[in-house]
PDB file of N, CA and C in Angstrom:
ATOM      1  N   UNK A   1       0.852  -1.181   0.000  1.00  0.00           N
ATOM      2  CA  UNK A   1       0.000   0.000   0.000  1.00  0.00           C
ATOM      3  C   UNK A   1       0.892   1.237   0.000  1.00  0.00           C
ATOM      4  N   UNK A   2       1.153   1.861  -0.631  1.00  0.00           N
ATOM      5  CA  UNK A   2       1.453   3.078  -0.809  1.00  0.00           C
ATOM      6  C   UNK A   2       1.369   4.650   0.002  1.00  0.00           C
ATOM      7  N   UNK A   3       2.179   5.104   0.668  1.00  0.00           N
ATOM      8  CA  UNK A   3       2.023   6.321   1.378  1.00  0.00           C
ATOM      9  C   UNK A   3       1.474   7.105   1.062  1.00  0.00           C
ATOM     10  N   UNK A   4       0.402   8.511   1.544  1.00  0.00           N
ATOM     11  CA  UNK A   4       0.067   9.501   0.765  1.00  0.00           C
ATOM     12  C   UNK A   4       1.292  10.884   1.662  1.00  0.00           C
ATOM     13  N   UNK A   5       1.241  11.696   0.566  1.00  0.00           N
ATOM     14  CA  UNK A   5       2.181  12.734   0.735  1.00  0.00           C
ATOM     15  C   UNK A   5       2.925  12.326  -0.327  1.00  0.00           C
ATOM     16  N   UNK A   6       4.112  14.053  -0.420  1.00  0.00           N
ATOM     17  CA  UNK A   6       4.864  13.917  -1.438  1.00  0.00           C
ATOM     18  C   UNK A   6       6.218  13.242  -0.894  1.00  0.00           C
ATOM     19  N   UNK A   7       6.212  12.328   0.061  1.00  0.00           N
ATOM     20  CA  UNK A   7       8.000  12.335   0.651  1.00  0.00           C
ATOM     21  C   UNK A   7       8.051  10.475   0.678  1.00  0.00           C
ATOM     22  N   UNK A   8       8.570  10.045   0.138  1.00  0.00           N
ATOM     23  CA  UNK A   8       8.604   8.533   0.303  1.00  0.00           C
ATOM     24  C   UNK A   8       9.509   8.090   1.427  1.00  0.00           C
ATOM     25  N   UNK A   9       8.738   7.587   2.299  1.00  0.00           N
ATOM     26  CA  UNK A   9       9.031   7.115   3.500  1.00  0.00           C
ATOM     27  C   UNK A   9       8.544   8.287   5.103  1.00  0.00           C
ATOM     28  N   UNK A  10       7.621   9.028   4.443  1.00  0.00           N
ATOM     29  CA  UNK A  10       7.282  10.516   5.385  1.00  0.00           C
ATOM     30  C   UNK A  10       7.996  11.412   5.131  1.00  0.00           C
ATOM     31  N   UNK A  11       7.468  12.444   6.160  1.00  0.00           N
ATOM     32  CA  UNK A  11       8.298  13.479   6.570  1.00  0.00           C
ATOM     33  C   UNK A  11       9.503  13.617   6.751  1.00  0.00           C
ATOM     34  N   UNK A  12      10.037  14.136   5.515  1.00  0.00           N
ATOM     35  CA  UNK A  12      11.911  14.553   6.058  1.00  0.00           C
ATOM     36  C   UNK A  12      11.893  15.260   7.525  1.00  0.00           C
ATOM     37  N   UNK A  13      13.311  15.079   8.212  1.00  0.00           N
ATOM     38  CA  UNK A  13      13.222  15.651   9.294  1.00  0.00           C
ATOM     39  C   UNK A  13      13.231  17.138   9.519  1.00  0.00           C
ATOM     40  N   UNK A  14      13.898  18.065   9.049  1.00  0.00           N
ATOM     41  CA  UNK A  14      13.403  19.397   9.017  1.00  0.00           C
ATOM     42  C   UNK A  14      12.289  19.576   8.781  1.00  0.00           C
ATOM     43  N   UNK A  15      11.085  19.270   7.972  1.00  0.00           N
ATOM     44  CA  UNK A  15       9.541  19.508   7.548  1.00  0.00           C
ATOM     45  C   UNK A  15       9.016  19.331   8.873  1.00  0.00           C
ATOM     46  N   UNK A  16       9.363  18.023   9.494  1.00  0.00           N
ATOM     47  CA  UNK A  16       8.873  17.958  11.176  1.00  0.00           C
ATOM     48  C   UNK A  16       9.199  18.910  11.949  1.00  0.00           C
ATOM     49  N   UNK A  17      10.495  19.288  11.972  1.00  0.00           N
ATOM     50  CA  UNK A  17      11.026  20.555  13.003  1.00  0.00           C
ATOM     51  C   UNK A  17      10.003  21.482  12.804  1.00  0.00           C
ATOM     52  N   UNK A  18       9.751  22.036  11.196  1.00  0.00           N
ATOM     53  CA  UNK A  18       9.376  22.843  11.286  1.00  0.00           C
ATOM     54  C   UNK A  18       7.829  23.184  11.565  1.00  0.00           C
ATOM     55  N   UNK A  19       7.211  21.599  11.002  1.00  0.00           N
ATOM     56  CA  UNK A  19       5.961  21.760  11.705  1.00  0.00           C
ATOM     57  C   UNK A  19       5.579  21.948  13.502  1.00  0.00           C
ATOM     58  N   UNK A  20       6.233  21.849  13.965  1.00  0.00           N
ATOM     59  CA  UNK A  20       6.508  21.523  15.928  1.00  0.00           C
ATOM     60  C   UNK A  20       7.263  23.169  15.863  1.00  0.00           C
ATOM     61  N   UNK A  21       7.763  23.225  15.566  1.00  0.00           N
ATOM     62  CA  UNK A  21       7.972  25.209  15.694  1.00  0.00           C
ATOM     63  C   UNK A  21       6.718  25.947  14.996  1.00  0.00           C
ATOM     64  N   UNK A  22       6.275  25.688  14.416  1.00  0.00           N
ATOM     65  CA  UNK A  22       5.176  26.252  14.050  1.00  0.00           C
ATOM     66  C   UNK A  22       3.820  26.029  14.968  1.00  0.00           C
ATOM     67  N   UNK A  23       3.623  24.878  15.596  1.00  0.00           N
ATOM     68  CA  UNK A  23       2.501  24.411  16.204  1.00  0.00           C
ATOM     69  C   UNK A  23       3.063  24.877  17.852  1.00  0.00           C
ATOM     70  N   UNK A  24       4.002  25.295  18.432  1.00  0.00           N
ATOM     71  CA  UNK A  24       4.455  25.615  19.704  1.00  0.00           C
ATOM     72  C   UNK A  24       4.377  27.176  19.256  1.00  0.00           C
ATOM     73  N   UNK A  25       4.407  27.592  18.235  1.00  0.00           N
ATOM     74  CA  UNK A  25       4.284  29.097  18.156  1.00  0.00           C
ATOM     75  C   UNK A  25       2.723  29.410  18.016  1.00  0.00           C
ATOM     76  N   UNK A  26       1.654  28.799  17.653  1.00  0.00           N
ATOM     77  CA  UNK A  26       0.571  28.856  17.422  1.00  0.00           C
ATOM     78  C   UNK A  26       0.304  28.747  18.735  1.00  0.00           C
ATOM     79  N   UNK A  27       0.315  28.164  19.690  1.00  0.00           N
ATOM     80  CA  UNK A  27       0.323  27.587  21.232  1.00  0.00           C
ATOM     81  C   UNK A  27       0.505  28.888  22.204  1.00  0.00           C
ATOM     82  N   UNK A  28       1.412  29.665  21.792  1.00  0.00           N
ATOM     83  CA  UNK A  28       2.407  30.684  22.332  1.00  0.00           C
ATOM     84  C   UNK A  28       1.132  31.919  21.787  1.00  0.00           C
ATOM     85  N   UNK A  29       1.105  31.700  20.959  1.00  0.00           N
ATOM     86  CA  UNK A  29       0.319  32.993  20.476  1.00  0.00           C
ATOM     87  C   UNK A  29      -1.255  33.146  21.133  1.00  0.00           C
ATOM     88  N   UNK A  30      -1.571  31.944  21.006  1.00  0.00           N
ATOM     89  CA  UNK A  30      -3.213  31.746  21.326  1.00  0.00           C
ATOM     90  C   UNK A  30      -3.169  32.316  23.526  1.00  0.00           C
ATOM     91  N   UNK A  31      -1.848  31.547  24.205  1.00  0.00           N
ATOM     92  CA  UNK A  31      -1.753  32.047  25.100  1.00  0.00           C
ATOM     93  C   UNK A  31      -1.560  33.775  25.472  1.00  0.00           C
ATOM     94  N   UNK A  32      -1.065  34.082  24.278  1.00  0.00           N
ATOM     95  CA  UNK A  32      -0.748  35.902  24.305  1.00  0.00           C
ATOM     96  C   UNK A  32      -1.689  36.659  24.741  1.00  0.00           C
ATOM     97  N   UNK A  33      -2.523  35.470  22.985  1.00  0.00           N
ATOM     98  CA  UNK A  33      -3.725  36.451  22.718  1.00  0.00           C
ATOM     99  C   UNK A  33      -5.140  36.627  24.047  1.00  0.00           C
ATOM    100  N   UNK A  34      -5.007  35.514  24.720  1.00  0.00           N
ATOM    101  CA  UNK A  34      -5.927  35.296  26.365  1.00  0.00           C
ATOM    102  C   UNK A  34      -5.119  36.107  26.808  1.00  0.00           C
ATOM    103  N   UNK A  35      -3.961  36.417  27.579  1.00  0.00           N
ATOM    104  CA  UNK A  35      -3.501  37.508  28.365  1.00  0.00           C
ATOM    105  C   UNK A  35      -3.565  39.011  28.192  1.00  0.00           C
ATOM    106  N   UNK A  36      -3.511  39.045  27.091  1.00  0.00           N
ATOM    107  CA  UNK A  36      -4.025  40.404  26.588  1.00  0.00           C
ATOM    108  C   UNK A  36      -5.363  40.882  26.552  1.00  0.00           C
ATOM    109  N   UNK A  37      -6.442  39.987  26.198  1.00  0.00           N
ATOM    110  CA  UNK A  37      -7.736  40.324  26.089  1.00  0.00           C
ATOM    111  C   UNK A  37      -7.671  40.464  27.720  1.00  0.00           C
ATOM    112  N   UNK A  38      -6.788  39.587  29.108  1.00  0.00           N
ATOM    113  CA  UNK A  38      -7.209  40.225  30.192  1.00  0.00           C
ATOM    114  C   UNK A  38      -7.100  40.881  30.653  1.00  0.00           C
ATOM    115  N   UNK A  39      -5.848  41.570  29.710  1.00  0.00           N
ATOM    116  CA  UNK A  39      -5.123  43.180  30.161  1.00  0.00           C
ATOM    117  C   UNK A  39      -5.909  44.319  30.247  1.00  0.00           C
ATOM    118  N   UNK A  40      -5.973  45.001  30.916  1.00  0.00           N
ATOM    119  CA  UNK A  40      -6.870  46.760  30.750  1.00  0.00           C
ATOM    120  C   UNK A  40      -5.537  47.904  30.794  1.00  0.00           C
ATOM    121  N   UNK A  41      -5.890  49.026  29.927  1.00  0.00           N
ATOM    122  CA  UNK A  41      -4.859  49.730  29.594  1.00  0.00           C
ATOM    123  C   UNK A  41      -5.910  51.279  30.065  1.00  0.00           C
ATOM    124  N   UNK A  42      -5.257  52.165  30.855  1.00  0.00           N
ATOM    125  CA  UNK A  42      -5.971  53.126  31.404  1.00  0.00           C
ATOM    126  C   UNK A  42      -5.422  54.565  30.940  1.00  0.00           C
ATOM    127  N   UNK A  43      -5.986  55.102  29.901  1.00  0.00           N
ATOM    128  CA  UNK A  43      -4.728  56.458  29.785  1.00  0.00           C
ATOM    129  C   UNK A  43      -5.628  57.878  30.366  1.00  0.00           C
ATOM    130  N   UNK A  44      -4.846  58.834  30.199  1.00  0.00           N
ATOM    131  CA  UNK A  44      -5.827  60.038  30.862  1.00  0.00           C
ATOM    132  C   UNK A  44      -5.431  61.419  29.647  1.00  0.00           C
ATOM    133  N   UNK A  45      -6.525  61.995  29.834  1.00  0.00           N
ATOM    134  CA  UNK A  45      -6.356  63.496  29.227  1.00  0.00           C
ATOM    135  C   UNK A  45      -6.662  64.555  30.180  1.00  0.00           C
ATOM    136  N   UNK A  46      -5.828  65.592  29.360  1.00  0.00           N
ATOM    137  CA  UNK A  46      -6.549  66.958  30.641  1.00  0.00           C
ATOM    138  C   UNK A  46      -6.133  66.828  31.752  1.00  0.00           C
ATOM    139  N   UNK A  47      -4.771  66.485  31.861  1.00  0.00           N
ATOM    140  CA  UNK A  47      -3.948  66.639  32.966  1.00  0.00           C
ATOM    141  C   UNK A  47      -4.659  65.806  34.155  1.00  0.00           C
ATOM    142  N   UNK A  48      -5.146  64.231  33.794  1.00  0.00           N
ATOM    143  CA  UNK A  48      -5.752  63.278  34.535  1.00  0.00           C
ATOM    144  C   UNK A  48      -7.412  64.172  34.861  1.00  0.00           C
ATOM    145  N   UNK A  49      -7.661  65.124  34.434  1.00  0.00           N
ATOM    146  CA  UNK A  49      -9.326  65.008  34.830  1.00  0.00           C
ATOM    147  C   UNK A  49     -10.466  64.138  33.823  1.00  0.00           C
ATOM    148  N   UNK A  50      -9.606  63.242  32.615  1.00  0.00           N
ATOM    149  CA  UNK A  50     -10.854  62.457  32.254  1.00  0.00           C
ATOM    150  C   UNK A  50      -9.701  61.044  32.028  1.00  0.00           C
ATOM    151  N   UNK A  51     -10.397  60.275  32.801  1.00  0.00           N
ATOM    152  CA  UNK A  51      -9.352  58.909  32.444  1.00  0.00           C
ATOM    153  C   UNK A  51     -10.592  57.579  31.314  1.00  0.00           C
ATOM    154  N   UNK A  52      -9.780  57.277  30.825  1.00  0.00           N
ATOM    155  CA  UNK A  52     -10.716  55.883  30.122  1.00  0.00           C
ATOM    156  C   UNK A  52      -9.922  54.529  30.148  1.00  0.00           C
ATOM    157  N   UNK A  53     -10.543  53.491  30.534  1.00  0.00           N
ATOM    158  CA  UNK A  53      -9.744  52.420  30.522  1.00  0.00           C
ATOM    159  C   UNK A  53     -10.471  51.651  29.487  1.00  0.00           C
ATOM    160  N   UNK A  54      -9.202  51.113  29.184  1.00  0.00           N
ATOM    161  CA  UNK A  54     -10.098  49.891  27.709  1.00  0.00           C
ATOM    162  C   UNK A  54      -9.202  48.824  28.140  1.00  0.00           C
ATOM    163  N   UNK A  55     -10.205  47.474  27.379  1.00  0.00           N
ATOM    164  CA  UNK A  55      -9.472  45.983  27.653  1.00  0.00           C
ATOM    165  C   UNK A  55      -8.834  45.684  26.794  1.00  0.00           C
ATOM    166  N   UNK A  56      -8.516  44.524  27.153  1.00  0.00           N
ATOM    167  CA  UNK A  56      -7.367  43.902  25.746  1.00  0.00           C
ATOM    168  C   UNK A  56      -8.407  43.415  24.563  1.00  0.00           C
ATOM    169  N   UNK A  57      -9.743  43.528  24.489  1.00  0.00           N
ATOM    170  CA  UNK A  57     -10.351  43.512  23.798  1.00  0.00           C
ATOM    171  C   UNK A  57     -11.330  44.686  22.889  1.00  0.00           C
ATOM    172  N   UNK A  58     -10.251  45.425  23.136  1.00  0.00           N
ATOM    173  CA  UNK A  58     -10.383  46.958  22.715  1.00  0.00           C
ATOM    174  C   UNK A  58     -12.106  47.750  22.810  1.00  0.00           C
ATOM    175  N   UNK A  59     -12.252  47.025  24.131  1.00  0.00           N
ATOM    176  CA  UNK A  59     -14.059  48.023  24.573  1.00  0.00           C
ATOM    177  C   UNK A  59     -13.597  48.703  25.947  1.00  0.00           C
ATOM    178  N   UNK A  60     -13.970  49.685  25.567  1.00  0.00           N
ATOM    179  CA  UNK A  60     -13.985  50.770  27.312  1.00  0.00           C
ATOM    180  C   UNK A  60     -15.018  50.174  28.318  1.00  0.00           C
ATOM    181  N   UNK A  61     -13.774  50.050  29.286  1.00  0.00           N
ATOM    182  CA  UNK A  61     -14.777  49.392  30.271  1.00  0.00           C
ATOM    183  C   UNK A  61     -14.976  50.188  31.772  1.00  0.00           C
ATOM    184  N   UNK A  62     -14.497  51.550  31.455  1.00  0.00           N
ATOM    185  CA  UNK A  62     -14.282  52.172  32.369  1.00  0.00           C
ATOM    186  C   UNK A  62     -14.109  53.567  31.879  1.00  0.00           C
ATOM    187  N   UNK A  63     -15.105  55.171  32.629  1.00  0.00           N
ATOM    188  CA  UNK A  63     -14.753  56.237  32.257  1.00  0.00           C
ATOM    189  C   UNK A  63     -14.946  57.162  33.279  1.00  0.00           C
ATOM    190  N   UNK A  64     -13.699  57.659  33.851  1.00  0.00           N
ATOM    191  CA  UNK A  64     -14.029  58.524  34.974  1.00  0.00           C
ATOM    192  C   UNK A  64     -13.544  59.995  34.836  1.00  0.00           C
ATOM    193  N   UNK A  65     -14.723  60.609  35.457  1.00  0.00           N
ATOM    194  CA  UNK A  65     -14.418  62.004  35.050  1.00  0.00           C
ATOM    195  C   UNK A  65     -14.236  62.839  36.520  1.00  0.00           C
ATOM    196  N   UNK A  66     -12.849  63.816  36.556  1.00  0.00           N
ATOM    197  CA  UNK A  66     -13.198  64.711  37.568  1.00  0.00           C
ATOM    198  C   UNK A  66     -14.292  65.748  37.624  1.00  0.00           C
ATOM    199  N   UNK A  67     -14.793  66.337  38.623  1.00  0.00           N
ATOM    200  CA  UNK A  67     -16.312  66.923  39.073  1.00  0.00           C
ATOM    201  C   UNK A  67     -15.615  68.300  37.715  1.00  0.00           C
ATOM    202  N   UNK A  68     -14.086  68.994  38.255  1.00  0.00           N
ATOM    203  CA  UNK A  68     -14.113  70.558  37.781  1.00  0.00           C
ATOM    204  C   UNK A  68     -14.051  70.362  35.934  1.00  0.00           C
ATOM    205  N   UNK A  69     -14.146  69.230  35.287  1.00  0.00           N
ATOM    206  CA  UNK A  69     -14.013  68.985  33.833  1.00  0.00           C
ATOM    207  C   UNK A  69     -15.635  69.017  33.385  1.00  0.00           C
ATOM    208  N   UNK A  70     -16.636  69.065  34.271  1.00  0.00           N
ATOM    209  CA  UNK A  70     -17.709  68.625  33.702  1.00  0.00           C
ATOM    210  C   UNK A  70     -18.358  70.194  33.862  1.00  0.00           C
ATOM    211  N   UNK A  71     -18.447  70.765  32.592  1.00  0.00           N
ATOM    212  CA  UNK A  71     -18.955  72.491  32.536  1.00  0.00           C
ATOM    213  C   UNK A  71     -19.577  72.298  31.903  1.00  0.00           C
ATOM    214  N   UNK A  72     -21.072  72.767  31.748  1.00  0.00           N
ATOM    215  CA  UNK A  72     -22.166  72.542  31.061  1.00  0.00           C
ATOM    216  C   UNK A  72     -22.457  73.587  29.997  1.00  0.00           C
ATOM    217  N   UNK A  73     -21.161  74.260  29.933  1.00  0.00           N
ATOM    218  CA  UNK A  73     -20.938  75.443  29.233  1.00  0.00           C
ATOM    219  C   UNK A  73     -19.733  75.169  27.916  1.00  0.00           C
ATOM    220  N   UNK A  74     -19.529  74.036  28.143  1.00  0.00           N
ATOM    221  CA  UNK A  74     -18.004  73.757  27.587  1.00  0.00           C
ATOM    222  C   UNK A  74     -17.923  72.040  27.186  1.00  0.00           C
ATOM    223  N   UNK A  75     -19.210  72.041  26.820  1.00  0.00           N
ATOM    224  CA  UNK A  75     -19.882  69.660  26.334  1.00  0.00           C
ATOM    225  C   UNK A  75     -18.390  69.403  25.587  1.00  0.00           C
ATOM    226  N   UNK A  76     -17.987  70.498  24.548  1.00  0.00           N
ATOM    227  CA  UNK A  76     -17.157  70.131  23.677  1.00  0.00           C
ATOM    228  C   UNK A  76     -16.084  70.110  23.999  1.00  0.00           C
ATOM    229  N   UNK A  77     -15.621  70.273  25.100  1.00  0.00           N
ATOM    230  CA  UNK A  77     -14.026  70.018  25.999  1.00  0.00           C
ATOM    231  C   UNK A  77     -13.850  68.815  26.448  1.00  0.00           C
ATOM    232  N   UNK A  78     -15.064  68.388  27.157  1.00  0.00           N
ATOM    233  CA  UNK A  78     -15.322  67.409  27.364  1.00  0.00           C
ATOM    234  C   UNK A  78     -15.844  66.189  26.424  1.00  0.00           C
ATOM    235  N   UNK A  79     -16.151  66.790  25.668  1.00  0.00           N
ATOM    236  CA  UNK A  79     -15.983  65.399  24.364  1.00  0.00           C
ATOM    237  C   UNK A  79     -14.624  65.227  23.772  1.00  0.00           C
ATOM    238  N   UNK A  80     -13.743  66.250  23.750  1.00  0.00           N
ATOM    239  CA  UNK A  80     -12.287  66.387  23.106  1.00  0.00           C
ATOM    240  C   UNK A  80     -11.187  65.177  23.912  1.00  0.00           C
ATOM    241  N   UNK A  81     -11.623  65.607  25.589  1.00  0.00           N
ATOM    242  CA  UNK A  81     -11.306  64.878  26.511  1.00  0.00           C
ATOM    243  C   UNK A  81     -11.762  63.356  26.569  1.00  0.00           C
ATOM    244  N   UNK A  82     -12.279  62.810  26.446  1.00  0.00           N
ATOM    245  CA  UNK A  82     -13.124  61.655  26.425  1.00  0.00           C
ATOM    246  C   UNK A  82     -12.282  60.858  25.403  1.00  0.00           C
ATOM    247  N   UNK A  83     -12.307  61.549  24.209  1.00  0.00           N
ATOM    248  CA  UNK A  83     -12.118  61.364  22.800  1.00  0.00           C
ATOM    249  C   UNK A  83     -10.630  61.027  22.692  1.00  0.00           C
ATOM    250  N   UNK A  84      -9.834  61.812  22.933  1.00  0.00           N
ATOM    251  CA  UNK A  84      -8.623  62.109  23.248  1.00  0.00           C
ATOM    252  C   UNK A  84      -7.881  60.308  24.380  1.00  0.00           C
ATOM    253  N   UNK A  85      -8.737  60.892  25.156  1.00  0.00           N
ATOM    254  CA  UNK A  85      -7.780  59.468  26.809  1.00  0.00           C
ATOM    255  C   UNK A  85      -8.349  58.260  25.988  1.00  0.00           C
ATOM    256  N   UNK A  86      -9.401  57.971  25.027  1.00  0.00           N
ATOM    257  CA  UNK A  86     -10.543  56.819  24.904  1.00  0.00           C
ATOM    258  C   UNK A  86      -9.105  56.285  23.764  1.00  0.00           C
ATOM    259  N   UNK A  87      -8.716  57.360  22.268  1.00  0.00           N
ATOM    260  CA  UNK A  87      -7.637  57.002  21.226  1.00  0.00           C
ATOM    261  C   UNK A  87      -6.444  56.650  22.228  1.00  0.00           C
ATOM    262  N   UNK A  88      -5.938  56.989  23.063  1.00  0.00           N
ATOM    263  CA  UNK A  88      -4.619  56.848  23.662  1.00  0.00           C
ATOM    264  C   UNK A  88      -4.611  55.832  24.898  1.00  0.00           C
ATOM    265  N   UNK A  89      -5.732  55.312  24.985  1.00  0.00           N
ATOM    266  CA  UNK A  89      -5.985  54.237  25.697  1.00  0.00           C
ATOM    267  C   UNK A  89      -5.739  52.608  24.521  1.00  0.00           C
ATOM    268  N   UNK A  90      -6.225  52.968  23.338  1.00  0.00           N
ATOM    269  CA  UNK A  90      -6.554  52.101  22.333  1.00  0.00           C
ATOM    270  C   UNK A  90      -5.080  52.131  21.686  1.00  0.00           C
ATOM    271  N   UNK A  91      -4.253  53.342  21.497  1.00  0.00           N
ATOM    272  CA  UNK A  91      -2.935  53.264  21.016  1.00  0.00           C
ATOM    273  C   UNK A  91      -1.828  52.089  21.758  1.00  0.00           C
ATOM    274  N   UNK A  92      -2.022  52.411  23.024  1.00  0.00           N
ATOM    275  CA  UNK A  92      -1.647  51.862  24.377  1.00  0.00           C
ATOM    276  C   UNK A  92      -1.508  50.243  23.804  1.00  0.00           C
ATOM    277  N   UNK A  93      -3.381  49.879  24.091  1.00  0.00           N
ATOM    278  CA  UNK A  93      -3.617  48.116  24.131  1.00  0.00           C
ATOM    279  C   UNK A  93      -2.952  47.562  22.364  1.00  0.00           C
ATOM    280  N   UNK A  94      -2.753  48.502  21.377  1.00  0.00           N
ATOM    281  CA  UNK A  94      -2.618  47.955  20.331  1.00  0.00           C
ATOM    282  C   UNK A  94      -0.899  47.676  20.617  1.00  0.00           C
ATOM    283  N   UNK A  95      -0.410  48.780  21.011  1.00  0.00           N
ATOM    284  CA  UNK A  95       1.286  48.748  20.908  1.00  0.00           C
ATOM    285  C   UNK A  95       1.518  47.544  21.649  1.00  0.00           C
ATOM    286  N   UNK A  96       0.614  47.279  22.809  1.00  0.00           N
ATOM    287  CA  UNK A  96       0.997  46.044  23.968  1.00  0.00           C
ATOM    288  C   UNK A  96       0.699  44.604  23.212  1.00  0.00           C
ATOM    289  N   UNK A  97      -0.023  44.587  22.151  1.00  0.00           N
ATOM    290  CA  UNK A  97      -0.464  43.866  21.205  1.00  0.00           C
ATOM    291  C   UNK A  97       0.568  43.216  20.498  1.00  0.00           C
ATOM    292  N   UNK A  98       0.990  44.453  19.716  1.00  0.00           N
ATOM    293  CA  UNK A  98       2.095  44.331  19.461  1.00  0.00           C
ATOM    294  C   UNK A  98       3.450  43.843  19.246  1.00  0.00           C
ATOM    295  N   UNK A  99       3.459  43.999  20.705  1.00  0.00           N
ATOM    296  CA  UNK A  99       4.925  43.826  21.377  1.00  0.00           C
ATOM    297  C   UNK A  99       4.484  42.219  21.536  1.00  0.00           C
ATOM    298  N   UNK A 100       3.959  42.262  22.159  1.00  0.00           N
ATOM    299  CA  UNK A 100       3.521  40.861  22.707  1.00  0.00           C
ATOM    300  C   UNK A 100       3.727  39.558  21.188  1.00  0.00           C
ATOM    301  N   UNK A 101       3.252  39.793  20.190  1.00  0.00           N
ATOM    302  CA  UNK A 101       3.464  39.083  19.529  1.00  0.00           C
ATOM    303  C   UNK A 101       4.421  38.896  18.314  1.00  0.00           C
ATOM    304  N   UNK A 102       5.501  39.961  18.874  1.00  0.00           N
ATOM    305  CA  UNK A 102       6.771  40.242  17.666  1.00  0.00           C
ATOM    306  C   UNK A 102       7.794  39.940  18.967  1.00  0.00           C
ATOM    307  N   UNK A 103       7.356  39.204  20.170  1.00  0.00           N
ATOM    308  CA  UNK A 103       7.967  38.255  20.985  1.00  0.00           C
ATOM    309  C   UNK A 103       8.218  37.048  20.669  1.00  0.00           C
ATOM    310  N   UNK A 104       6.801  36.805  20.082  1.00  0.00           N
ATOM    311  CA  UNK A 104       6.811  35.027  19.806  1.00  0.00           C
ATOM    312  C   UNK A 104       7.240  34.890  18.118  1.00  0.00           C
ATOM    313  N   UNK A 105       6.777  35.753  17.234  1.00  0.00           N
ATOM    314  CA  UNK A 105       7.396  35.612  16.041  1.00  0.00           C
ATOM    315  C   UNK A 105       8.738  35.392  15.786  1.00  0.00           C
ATOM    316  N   UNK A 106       9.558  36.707  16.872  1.00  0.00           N
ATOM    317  CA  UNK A 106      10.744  37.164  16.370  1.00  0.00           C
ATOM    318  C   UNK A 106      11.027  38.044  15.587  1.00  0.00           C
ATOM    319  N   UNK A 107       9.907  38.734  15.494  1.00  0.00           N
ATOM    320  CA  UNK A 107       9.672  40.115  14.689  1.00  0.00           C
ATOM    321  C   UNK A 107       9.610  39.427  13.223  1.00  0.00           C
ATOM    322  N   UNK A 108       9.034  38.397  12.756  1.00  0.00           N
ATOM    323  CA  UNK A 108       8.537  37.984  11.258  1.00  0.00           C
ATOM    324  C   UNK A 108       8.058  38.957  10.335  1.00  0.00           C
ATOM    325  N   UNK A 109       7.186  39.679  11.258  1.00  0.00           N
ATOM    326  CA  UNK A 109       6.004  40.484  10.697  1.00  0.00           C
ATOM    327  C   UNK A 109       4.885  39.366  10.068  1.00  0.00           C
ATOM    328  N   UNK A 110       4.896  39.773   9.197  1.00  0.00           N
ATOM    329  CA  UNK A 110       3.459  39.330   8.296  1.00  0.00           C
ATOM    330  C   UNK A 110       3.842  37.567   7.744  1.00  0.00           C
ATOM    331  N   UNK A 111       2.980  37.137   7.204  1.00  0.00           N
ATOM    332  CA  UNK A 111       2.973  35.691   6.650  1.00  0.00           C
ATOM    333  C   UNK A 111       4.171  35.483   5.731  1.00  0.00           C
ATOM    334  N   UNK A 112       4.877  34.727   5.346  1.00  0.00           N
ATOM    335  CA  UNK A 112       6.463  35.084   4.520  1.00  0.00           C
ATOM    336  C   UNK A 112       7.075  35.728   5.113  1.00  0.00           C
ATOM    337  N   UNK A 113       6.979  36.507   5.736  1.00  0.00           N
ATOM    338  CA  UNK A 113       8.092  37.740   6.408  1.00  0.00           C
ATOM    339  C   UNK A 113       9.369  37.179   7.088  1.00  0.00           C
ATOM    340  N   UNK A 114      10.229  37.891   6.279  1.00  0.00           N
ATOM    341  CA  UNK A 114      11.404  37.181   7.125  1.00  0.00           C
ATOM    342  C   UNK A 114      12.125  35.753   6.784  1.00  0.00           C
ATOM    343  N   UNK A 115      11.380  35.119   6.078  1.00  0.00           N
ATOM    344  CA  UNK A 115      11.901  33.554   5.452  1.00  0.00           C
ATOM    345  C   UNK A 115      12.533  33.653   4.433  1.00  0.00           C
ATOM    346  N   UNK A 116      14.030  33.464   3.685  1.00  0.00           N
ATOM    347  CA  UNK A 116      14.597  33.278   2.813  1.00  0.00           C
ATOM    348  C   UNK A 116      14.668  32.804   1.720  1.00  0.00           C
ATOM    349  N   UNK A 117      13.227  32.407   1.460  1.00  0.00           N
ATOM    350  CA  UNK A 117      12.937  32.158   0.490  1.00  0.00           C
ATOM    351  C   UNK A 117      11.722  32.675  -0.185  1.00  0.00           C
TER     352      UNK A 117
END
């Protein structure tokens, strides 16, 4: 009976290495990607009178405002503010994103990236 695949007698041994580095990096990543979604990243604007925290699943889960930021004369400072800590909260969880997974790559980047051939 005849093997299927292209390698007579299996897998050469590098094709294995490289499948088991590939499947321990998939492993590595999927663990990242759970630690991060449990991460919360908290930034502030306005000299800390509006803070926003977001998760590693990039939703605000948290928005606190000091009493002297809230002028009912001035909505649009306070939307600037909001607006402002809410992007630099999200800059934050993406860079930590990031980092986190140009750990386990080795800085590859993208699919091909980095392979010599």
């Amino acid at each position: 009976m005849a093997k299927r695949g292209g390698f007579p007698g299996g897998m050469p041994g590098n094709m294995n290495n490289l499948m088991k580095q590939a499947q321990k990096m998939q492993r590595q990543m999927e663990e990242a990607t759970k630690e991060l979604e449990e991460k919360e990243i908290t930034a502030a604007a306005g000299g800390g009178a509006v803070e926003v925290t977001v998760s590693g699943k990039k939703e605000v889960t948290k928005v606190k405002l000091s009493e002297e930021v809230v002028d009912p004369d001035d909505i649009e400072m306070l939307e600037d503010l909001i607006m402002a800590a809410t992007n630099e909260a999200l800059r934050q969880i993406e860079a930590a994103s990031q980092e986190s997974m140009s750990k386990i790559t080795g800085g590859l980047g993208g699919l091909g990236g980095g392979f010599p051939f």
